[in-house]
N, C-alpha and C. Protein backbone atom coordinates (compact mmCIF):
# COMPACT_ATOMS: atom_id res chain seq x y z
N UNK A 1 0.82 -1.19 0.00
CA UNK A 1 0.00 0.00 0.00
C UNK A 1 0.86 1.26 0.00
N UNK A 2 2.03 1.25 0.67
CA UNK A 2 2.85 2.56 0.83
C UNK A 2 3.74 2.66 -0.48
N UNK A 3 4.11 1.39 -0.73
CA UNK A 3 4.89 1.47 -2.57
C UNK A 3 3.69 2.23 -3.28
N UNK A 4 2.52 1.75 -3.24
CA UNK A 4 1.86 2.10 -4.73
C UNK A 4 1.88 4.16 -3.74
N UNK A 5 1.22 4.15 -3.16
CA UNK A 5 1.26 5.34 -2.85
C UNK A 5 2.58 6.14 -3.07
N UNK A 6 3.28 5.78 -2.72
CA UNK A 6 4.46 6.30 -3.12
C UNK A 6 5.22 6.90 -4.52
N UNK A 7 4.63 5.38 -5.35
CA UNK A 7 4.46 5.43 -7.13
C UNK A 7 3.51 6.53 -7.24
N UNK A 8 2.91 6.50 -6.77
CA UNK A 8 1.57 7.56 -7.65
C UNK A 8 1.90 9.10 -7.05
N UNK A 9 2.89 9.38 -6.12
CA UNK A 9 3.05 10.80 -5.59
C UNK A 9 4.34 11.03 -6.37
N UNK A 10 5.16 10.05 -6.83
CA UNK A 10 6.55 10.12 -7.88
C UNK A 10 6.10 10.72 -9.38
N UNK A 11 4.90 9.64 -9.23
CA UNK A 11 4.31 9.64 -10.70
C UNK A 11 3.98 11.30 -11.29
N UNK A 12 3.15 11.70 -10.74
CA UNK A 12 2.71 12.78 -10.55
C UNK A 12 3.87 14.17 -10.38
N UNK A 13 4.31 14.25 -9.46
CA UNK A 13 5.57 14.50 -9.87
C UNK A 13 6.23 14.94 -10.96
N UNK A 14 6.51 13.73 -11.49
CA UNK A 14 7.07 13.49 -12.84
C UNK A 14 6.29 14.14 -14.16
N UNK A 15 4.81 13.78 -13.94
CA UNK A 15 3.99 14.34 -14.62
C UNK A 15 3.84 15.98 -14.79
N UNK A 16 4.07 16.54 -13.58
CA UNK A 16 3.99 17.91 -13.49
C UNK A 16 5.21 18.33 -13.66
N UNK A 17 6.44 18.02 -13.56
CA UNK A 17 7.49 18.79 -13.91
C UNK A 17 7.42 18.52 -15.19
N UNK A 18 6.82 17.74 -16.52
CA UNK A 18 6.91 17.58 -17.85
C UNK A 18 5.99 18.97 -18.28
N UNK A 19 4.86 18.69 -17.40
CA UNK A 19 3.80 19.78 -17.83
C UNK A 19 3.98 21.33 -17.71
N UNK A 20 4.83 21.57 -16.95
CA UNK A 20 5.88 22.32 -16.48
C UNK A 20 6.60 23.29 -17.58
N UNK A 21 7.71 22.23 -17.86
CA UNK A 21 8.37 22.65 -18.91
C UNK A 21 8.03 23.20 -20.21
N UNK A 22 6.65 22.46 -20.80
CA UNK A 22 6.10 22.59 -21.88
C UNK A 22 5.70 24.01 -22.06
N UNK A 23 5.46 24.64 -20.50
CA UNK A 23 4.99 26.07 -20.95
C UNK A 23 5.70 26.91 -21.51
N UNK A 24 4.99 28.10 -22.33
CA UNK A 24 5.79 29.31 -22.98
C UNK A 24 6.60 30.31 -21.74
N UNK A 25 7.57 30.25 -22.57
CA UNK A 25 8.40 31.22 -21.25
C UNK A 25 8.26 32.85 -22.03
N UNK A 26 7.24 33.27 -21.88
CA UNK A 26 7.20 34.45 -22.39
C UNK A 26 8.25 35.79 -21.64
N UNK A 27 8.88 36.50 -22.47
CA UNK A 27 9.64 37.88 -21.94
C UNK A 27 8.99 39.04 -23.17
N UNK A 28 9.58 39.82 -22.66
CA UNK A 28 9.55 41.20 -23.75
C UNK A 28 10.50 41.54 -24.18
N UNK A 29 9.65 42.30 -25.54
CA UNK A 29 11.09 43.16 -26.34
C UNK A 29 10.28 44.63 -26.39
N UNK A 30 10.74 45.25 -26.00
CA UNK A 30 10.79 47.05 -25.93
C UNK A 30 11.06 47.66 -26.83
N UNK A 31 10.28 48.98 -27.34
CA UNK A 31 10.58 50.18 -28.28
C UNK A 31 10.99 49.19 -28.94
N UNK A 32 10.85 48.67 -30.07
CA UNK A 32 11.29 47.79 -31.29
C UNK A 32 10.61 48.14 -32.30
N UNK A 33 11.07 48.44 -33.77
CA UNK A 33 10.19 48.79 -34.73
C UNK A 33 10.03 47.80 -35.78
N UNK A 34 8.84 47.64 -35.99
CA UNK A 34 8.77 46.12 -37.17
C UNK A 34 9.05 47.11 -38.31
N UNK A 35 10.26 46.02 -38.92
CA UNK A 35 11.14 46.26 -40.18
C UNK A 35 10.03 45.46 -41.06
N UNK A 36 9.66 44.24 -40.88
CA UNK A 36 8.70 43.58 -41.89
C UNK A 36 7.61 42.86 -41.05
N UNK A 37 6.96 42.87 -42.24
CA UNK A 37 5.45 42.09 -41.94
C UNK A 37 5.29 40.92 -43.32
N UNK A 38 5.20 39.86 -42.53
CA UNK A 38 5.05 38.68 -43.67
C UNK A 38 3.89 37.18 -43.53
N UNK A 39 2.94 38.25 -44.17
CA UNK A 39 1.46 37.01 -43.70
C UNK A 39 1.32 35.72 -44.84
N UNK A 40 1.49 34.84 -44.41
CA UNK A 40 1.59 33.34 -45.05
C UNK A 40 0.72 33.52 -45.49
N UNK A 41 1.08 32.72 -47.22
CA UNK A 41 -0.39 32.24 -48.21
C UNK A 41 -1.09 31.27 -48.20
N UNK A 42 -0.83 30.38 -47.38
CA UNK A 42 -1.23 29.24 -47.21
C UNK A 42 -1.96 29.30 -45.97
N UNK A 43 -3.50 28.99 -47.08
CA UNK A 43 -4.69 29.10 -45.72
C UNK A 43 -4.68 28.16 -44.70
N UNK A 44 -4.16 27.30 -45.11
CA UNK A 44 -4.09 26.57 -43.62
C UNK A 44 -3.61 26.74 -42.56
N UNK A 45 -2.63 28.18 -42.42
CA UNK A 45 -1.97 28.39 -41.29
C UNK A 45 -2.71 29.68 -40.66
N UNK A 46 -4.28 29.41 -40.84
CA UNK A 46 -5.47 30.45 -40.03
C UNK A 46 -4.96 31.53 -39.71
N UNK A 47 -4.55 32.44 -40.77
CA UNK A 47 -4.44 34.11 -40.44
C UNK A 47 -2.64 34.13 -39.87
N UNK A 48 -1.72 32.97 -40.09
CA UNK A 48 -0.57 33.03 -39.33
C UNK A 48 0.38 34.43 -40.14
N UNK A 49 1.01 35.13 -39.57
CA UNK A 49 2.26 36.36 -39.69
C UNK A 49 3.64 36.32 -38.96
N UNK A 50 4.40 36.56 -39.86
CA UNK A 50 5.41 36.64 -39.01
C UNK A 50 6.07 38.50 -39.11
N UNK A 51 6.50 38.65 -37.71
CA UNK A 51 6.81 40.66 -37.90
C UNK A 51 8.43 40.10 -37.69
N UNK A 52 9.32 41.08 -38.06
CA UNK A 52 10.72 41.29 -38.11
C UNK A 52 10.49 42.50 -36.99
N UNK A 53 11.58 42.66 -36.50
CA UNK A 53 11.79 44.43 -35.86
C UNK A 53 13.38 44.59 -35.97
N UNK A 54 13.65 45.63 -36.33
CA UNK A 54 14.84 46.48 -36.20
C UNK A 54 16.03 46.51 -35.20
N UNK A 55 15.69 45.90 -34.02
CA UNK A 55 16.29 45.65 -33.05
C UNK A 55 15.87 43.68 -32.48
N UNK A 56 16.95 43.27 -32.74
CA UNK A 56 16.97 41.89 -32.35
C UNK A 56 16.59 41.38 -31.00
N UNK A 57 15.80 40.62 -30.20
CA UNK A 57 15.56 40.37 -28.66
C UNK A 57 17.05 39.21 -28.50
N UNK A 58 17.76 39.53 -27.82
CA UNK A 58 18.48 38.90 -27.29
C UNK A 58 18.38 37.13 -27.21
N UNK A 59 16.89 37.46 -26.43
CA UNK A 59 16.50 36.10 -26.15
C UNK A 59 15.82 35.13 -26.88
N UNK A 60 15.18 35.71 -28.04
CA UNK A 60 14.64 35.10 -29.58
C UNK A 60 16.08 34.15 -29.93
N UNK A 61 15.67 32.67 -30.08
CA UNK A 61 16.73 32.16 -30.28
C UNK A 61 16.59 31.53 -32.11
N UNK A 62 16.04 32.64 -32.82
CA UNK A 62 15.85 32.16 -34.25
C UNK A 62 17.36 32.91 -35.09
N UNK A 63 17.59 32.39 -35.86
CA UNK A 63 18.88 31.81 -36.36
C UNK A 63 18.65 33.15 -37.58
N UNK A 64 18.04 33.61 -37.74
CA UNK A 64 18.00 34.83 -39.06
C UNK A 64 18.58 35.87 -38.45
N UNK A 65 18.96 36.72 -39.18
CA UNK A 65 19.58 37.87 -39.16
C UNK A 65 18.82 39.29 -38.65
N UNK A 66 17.61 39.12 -38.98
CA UNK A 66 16.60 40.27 -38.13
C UNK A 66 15.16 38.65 -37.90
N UNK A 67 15.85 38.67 -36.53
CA UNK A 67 14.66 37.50 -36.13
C UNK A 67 13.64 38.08 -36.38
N UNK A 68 12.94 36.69 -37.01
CA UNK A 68 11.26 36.32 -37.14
C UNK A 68 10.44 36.06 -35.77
N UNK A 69 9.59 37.12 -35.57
CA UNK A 69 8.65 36.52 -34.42
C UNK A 69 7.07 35.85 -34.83
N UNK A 70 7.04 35.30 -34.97
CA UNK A 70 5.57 33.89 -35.46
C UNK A 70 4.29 34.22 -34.86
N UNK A 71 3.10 35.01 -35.26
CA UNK A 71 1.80 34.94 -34.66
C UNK A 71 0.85 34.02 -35.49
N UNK A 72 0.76 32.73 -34.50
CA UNK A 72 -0.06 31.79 -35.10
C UNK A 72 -1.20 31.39 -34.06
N UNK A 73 -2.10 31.39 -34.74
CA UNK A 73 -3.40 30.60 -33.92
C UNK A 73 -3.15 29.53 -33.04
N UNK A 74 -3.48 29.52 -31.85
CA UNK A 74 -3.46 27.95 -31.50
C UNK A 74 -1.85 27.97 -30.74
N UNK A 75 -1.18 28.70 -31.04
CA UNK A 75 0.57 28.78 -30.20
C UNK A 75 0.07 30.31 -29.14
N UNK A 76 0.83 29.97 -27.83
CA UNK A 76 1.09 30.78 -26.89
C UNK A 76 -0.29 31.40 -26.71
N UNK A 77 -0.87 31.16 -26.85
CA UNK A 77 -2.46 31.53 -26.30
C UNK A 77 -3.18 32.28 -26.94
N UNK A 78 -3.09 32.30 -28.25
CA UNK A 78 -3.21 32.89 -29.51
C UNK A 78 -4.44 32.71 -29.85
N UNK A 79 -5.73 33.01 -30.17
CA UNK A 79 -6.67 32.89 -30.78
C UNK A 79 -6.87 33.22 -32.24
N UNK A 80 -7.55 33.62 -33.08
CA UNK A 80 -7.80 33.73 -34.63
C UNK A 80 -8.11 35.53 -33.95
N UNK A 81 -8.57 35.86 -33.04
CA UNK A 81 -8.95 37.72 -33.17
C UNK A 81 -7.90 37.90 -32.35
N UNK A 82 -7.12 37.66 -31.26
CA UNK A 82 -5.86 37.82 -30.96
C UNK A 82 -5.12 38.15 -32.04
N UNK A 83 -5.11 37.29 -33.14
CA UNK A 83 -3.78 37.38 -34.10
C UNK A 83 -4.31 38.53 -34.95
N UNK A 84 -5.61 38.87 -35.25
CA UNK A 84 -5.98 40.43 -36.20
C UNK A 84 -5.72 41.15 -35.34
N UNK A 85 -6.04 41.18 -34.09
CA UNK A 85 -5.74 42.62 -33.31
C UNK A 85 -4.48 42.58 -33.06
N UNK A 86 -3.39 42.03 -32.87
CA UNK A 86 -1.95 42.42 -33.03
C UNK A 86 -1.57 42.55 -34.55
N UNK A 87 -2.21 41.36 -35.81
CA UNK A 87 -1.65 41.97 -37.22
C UNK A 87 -2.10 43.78 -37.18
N UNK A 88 -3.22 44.03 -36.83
CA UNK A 88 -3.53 45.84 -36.90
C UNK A 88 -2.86 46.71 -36.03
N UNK A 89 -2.27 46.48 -34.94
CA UNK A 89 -1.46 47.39 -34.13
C UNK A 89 -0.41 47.02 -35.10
N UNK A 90 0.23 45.86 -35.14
CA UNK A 90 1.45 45.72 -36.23
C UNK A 90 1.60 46.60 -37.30
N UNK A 91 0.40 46.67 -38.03
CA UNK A 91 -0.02 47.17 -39.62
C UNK A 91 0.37 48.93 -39.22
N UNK A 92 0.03 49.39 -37.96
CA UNK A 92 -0.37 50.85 -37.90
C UNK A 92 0.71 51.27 -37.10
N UNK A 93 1.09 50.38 -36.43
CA UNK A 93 2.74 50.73 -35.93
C UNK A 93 3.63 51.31 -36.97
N UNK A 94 3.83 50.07 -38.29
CA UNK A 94 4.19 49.86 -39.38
C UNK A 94 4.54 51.15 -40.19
N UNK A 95 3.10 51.59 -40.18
CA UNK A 95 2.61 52.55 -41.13
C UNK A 95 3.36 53.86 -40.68
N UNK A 96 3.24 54.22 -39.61
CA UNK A 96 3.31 55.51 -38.14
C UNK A 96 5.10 55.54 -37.88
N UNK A 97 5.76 54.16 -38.58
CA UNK A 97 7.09 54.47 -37.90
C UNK A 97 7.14 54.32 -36.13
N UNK A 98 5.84 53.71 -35.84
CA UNK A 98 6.26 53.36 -33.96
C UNK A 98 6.86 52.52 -33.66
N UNK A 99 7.68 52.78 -32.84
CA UNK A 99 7.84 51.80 -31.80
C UNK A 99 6.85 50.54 -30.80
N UNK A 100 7.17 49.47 -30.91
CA UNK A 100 6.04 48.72 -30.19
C UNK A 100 6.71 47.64 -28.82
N UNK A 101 5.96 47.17 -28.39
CA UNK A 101 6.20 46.65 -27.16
C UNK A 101 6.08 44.91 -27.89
N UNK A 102 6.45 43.89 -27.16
CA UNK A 102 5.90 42.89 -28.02
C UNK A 102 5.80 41.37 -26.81
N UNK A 103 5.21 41.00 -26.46
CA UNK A 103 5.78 39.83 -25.29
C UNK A 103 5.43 38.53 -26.38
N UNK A 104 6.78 37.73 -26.01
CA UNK A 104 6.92 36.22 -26.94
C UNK A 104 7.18 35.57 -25.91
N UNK A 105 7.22 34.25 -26.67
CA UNK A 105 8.21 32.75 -26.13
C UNK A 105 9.02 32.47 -26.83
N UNK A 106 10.23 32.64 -25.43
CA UNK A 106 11.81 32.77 -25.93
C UNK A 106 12.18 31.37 -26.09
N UNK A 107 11.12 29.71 -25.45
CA UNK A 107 11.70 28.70 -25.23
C UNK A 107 11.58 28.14 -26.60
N UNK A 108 11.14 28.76 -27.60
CA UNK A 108 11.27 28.58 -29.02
C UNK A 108 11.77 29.36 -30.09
N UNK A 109 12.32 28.64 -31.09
CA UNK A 109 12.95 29.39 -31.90
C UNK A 109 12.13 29.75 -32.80
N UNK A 110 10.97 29.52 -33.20
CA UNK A 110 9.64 30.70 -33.49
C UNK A 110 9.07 32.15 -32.75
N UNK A 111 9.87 32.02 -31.49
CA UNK A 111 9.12 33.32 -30.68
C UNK A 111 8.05 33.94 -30.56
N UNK A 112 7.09 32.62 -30.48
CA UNK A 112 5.91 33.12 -30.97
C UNK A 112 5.13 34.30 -29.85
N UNK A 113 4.48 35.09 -30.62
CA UNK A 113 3.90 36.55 -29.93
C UNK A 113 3.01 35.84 -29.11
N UNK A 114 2.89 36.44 -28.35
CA UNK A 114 1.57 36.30 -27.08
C UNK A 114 0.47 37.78 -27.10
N UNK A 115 1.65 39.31 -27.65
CA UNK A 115 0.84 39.94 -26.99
C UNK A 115 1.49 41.14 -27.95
N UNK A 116 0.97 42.31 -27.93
CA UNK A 116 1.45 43.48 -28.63
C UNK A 116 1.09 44.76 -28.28
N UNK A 117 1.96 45.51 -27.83
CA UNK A 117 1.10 47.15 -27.29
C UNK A 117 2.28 48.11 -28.07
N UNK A 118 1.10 49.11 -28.08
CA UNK A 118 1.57 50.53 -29.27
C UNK A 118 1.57 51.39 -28.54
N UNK A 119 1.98 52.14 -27.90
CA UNK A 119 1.92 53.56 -26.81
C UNK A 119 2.43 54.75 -27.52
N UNK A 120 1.95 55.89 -27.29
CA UNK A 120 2.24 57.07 -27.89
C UNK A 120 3.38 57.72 -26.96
């Protein structure tokens, strides 16, 4: 009785430090200006974009030269109107020459966006 109990408080455990890990380790990148905007043709990737900015995040571990940050449906807590309302702050940032705020997940080399703010 104390083995299996024992198994099942290990188990668990084990289970939660996996479940753990899997999460997005989201940080920020500051005052950054998107250099590009590049929305995939291929409908199957539901409204997916990727923004460039001018200033590299340190912690973006994507291998290009002005890292790609990835807004896709379904990654980092992303919904289908999540991803229009950051492509339009993106678009008008874009447009305006702003600076934007941007929070990703650094534990991928997609960086995918979580979040996007435009401040005057």
């Amino acid at each position: 009785m104390k083995n299996s109990m024992l198994l099942a408080i290990v188990s668990m455990i084990v289970l939660l430090g996996f479940s753990l890990s899997a999460k997005a380790t989201n940080v920020w990148l500051y005052g950054a200006k998107i250099k590009q905007i590049y929305p995939y043709a291929d409908p199957s990737t539901d409204g997916a974009f990727v923004l460039a900015f001018t200033v590299n995040a340190p912690s973006c571990t994507a291998g290009q030269t002005y890292k790609m940050h990835y807004v896709r449906v379904g990654y980092n807590d992303v919904t289908a109107t999540t991803a229009k309302n950051i492509l339009a702050i993106a678009m008008m940032a874009f447009s305006l020459d702003k600076p934007v705020d941007v929070i990703f997940d650094n534990a991928t080399s997609e960086c995918n966006i979580r979040a996007i703010s435009l401040s005057n």
